[in-house]
Protein backbone atom coordinates (compact mmCIF):
# COMPACT_ATOMS: atom_id res chain seq x y z
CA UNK A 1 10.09 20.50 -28.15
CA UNK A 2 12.36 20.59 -25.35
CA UNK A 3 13.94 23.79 -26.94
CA UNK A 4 10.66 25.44 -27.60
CA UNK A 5 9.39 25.25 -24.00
CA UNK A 6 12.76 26.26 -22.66
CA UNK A 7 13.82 23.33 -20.91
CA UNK A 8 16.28 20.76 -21.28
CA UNK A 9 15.87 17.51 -22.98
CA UNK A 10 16.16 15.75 -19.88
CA UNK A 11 12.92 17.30 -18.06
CA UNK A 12 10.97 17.15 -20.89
CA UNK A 13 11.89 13.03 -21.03
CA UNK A 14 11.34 12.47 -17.02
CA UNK A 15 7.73 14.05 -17.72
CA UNK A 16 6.89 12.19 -20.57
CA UNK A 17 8.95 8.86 -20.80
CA UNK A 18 7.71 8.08 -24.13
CA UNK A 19 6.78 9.65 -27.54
CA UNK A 20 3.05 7.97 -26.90
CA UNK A 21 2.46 9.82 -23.09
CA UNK A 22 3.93 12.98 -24.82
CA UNK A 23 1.50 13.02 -27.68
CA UNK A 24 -1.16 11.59 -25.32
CA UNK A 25 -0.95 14.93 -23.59
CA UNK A 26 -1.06 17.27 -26.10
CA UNK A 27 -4.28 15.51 -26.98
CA UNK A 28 -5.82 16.19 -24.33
CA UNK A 29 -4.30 19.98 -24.07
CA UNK A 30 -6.35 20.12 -27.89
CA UNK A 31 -9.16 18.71 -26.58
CA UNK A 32 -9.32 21.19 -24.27
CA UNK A 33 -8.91 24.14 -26.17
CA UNK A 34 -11.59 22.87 -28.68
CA UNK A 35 -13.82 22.58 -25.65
CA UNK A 36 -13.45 26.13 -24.79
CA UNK A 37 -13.71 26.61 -28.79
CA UNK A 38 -16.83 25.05 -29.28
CA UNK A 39 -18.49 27.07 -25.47
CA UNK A 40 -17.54 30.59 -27.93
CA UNK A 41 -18.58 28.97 -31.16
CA UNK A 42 -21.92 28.48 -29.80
CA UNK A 43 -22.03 31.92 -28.70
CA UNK A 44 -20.99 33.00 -31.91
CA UNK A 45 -23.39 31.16 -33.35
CA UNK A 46 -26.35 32.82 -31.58
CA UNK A 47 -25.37 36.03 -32.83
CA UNK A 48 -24.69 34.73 -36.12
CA UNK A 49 -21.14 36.28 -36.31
CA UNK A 50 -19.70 33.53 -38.68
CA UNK A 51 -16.54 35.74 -39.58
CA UNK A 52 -15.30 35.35 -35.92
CA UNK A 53 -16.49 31.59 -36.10
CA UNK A 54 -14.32 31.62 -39.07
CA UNK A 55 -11.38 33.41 -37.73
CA UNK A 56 -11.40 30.83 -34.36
CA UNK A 57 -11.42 27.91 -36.12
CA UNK A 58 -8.58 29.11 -38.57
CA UNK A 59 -6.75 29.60 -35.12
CA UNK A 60 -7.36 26.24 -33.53
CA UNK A 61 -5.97 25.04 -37.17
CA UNK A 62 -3.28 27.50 -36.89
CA UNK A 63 -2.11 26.70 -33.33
CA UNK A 64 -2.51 23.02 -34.06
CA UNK A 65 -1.37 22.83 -37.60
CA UNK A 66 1.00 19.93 -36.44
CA UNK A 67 -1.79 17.82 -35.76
CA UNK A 68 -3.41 18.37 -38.65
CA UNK A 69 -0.88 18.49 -40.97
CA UNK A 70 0.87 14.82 -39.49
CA UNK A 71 -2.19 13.07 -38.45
CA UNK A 72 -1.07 10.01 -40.37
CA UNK A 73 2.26 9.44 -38.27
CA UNK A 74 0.53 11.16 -34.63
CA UNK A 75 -2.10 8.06 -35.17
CA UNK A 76 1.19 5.78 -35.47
CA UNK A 77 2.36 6.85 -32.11
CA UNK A 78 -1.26 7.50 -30.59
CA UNK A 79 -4.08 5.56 -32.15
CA UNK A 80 -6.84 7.78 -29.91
CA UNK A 81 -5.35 10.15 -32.40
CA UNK A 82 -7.43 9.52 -34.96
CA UNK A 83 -10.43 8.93 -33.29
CA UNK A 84 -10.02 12.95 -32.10
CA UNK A 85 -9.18 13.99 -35.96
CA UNK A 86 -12.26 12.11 -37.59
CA UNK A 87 -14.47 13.45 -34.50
CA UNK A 88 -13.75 17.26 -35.10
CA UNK A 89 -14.35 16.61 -38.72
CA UNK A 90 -17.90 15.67 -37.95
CA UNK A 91 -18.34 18.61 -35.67
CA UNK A 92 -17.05 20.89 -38.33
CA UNK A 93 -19.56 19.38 -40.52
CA UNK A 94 -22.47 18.73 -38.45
CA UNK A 95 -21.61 22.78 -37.31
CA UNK A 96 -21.33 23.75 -40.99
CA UNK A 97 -24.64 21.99 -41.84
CA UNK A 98 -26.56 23.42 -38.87
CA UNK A 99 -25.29 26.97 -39.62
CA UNK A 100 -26.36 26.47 -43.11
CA UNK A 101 -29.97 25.84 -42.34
CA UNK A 102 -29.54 28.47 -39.45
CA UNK A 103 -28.57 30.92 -42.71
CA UNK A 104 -31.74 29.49 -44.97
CA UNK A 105 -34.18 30.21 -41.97
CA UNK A 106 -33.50 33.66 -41.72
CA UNK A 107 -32.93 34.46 -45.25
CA UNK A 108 -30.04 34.96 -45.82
CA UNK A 109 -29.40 31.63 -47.78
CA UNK A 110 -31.20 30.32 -50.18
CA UNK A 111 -32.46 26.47 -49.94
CA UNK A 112 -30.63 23.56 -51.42
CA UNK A 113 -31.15 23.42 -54.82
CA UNK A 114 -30.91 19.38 -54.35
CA UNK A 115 -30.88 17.71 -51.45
CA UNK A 116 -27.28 16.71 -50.15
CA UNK A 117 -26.29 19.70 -52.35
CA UNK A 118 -24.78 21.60 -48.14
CA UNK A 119 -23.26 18.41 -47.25
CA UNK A 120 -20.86 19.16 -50.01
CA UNK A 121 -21.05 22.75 -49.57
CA UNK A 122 -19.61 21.77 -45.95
CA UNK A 123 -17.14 19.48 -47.33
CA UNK A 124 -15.64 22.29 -49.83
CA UNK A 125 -15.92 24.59 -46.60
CA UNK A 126 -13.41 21.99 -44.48
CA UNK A 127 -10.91 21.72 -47.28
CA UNK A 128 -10.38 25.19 -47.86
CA UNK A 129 -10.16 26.02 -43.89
CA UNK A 130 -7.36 22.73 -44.01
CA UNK A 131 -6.09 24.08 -47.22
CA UNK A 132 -5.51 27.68 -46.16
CA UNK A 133 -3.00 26.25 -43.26
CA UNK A 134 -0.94 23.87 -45.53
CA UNK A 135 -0.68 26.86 -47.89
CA UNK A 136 0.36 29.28 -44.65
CA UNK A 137 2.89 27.02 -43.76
CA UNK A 138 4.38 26.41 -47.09
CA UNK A 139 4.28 29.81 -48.59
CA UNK A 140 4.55 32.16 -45.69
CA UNK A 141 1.95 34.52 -43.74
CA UNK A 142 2.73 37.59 -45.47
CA UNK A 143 1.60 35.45 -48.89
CA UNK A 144 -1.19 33.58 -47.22
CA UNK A 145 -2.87 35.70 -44.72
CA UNK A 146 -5.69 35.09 -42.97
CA UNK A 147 -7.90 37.38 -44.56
CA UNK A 148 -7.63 34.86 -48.03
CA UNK A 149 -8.74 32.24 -46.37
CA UNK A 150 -12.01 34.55 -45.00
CA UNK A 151 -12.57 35.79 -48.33
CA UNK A 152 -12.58 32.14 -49.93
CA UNK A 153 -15.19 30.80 -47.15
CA UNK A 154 -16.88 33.93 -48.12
CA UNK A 155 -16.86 33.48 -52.16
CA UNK A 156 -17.76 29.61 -51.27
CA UNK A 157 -21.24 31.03 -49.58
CA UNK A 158 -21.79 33.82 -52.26
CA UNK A 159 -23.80 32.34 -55.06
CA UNK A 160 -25.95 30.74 -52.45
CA UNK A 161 -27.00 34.11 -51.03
CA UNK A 162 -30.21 35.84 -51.36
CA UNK A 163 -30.35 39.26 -51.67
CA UNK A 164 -30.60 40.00 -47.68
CA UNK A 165 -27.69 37.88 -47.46
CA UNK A 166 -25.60 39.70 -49.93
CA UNK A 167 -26.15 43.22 -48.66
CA UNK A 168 -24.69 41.54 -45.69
CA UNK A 169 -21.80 40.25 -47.38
């Protein structure tokens, strides 16, 4: 870390004593970005440009891939950790859900065939936006780019289209 930000070990360990007020920082440096995430995702939202939704949260996943990717031993070090991790899942699914309906209501979706039937759709959306970044970091950009993880979330919507929504797709 010390290397990264270009300063020696020694600063970085007078500012942050401990490997729990280091990661207790970054949390709240995440927790800020996702704040100014979620002002543009609502923005987004009203203008129903999901591709940029899409591309910002593969960003914040990007950026943060760390966090996600080693939430298991960050929650060892920071408990409040967790509690951050299992929150933005239900915002990405409580999001996911809402833009769903959002989608159905001005046809461009067609209704659940069962009930629960988006709850799962949302699920399968949160794995393959988590997916795309383990893949990323294991097989390279130039083999994962971000346009393949797009192009999934967009296949994932596609048989759940109505015909307005697929001359927009």
């Amino acid at each position: 870390i010390a290397d990264k930000a270009s300063i020696s070990q020694g600063n970085l360990t007078y500012h942050f004593r401990t490997k729990q007020a280091l990661m207790q920082a970054i949390l709240v440096h995440i927790t800020a970005i996702k704040a100014i995430n979620n002002e543009r995702i609502l923005q987004l939202f009203g203008e129903l440009d999901i591709m940029s939704i899409f591309k910002g949260y593969l960003q914040i996943l990007q950026d943060f891939r760390f966090f996600y990717r080693d939430i298991y031993e960050i929650s060892a070090i920071a408990p409040e950790a967790l509690d951050l991790y299992k929150q933005q899942i239900d915002q990405f699914m409580t999001f996911s859900q809402n833009s769903l309906y959002m989608a159905i209501g001005k046809g461009l979706l067609q209704s659940e065939p069962h009930p629960g039937h988006y709850t799962y759709f949302a699920k399968n959306a949160w794995a393959i936006m988590h997916s795309w970044v383990t893949q990323r970091e294991i097989l390279g950009a130039d083999q994962v780019p971000l346009s393949e993880a797009l192009n999934a979330m967009l296949e994932l919507h596609y048989f759940n289209l109505t015909d307005k929504g697929r001359e927009i797709y």
